[in-house]
C-alpha atoms as a PDB file:
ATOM      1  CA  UNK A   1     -11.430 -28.683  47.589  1.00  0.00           C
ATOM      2  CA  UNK A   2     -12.671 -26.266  44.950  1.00  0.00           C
ATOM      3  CA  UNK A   3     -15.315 -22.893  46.059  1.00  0.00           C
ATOM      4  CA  UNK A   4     -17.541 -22.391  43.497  1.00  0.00           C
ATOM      5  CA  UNK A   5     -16.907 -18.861  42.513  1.00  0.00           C
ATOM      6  CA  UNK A   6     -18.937 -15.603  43.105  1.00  0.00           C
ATOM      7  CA  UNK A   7     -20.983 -14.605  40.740  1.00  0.00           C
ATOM      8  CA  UNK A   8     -18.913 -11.188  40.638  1.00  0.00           C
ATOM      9  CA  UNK A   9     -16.079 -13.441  39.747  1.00  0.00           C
ATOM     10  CA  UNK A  10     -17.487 -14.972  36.985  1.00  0.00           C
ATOM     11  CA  UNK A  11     -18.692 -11.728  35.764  1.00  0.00           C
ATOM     12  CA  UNK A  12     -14.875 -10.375  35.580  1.00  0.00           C
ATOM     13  CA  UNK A  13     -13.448 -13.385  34.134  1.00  0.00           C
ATOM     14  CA  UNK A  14     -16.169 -12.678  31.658  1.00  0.00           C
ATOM     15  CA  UNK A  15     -15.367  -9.359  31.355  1.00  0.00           C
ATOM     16  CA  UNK A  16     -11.812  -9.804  30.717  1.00  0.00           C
ATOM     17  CA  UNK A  17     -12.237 -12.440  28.098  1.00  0.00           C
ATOM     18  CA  UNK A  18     -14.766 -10.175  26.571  1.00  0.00           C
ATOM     19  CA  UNK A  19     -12.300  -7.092  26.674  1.00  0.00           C
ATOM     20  CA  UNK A  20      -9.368  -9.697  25.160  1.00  0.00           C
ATOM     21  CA  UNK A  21     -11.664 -10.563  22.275  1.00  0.00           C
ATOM     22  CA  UNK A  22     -12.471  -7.155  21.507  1.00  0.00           C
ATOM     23  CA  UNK A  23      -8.614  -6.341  21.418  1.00  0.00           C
ATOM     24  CA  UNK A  24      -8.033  -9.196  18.949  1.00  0.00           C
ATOM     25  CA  UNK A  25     -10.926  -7.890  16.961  1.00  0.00           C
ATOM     26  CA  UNK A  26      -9.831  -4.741  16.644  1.00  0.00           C
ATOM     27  CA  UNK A  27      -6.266  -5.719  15.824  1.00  0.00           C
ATOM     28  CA  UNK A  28      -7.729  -8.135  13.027  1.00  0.00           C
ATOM     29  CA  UNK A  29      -9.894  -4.860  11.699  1.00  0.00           C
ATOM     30  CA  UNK A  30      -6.766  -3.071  11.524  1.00  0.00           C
ATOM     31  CA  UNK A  31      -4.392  -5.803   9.661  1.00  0.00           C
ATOM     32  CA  UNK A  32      -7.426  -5.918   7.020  1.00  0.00           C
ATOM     33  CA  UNK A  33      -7.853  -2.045   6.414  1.00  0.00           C
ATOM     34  CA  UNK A  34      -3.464  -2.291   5.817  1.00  0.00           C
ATOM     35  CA  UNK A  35      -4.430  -5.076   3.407  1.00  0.00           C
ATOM     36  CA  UNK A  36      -6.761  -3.156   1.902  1.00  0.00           C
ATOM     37  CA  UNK A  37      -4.928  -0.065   1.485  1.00  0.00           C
ATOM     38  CA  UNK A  38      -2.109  -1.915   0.349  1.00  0.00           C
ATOM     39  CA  UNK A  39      -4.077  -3.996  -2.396  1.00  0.00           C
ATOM     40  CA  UNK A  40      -5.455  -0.314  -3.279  1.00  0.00           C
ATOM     41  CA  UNK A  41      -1.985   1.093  -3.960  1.00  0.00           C
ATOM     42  CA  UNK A  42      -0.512  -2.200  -6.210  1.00  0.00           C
ATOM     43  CA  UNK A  43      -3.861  -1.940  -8.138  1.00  0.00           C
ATOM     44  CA  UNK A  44      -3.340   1.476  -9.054  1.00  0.00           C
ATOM     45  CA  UNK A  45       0.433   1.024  -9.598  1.00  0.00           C
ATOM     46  CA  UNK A  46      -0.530  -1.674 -12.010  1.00  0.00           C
ATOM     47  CA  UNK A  47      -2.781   0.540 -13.839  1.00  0.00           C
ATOM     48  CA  UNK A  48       0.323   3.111 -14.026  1.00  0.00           C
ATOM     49  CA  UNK A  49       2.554  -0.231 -15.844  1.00  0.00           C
ATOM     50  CA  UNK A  50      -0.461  -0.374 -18.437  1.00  0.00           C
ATOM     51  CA  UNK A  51      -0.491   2.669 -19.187  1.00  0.00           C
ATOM     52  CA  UNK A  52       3.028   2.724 -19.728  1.00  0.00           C
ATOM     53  CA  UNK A  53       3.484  -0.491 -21.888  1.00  0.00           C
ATOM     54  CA  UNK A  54       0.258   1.441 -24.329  1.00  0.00           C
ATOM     55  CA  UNK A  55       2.638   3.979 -24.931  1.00  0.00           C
ATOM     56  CA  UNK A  56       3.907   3.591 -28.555  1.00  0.00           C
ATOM     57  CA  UNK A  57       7.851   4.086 -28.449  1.00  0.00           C
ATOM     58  CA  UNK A  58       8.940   6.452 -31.315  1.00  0.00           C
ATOM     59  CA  UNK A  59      11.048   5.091 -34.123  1.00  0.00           C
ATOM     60  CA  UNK A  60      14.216   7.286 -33.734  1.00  0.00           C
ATOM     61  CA  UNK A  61      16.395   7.548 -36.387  1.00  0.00           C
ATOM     62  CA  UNK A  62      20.075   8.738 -35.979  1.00  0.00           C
ATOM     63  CA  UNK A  63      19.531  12.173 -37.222  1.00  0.00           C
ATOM     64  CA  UNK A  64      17.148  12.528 -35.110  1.00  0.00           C
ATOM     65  CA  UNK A  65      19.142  11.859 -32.353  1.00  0.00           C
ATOM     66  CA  UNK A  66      22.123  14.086 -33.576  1.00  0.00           C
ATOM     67  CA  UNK A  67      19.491  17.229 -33.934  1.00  0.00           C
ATOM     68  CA  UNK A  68      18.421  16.474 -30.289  1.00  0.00           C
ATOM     69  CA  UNK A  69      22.177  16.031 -28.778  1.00  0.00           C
ATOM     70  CA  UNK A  70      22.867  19.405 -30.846  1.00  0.00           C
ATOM     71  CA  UNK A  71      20.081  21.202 -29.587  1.00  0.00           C
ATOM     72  CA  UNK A  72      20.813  20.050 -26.022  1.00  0.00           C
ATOM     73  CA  UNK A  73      24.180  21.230 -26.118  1.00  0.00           C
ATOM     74  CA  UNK A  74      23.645  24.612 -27.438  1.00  0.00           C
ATOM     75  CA  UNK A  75      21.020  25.223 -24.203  1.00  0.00           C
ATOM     76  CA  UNK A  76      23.552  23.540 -21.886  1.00  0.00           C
ATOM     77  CA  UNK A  77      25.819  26.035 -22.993  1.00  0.00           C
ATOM     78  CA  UNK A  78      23.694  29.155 -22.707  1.00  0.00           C
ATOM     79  CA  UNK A  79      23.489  29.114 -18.956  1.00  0.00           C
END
């Protein structure tokens, strides 16, 4: 037949349910600071693609472009 348990028993099967709630606890703290962190750094990398599509583009023409490639090439041929 069954023994009814110590009480010392009890109190370690206590204990170790105790300790294996507190692990998963702890492991569940952890996952949600990485989730936090990790919503953190999209937010601010969506922030970054705002500011980026504000940005006006400037209207280029092609002599514009010609003065620039000139310009470049002279300094590329300094060095």
């Amino acid at each position: 037949m069954f023994a009814p348990k110590s009480k010392s028993e009890k109190v370690k099967e206590i204990e170790g349910k105790l300790k294996t709630a507190g692990d998963i606890i702890n492991k569940k703290e952890e996952d949600n600071k990485n989730i936090k962190q990790s919503l953190q750094n999209k937010k601010k990398a969506l922030e970054e693609i705002k500011k980026q599509k504000n940005k006006k583009i400037k209207d280029v023409g092609a002599d514009d472009a010609a003065d620039f490639l000139k310009k470049y090439a002279k300094k590329k041929g300094k060095k």
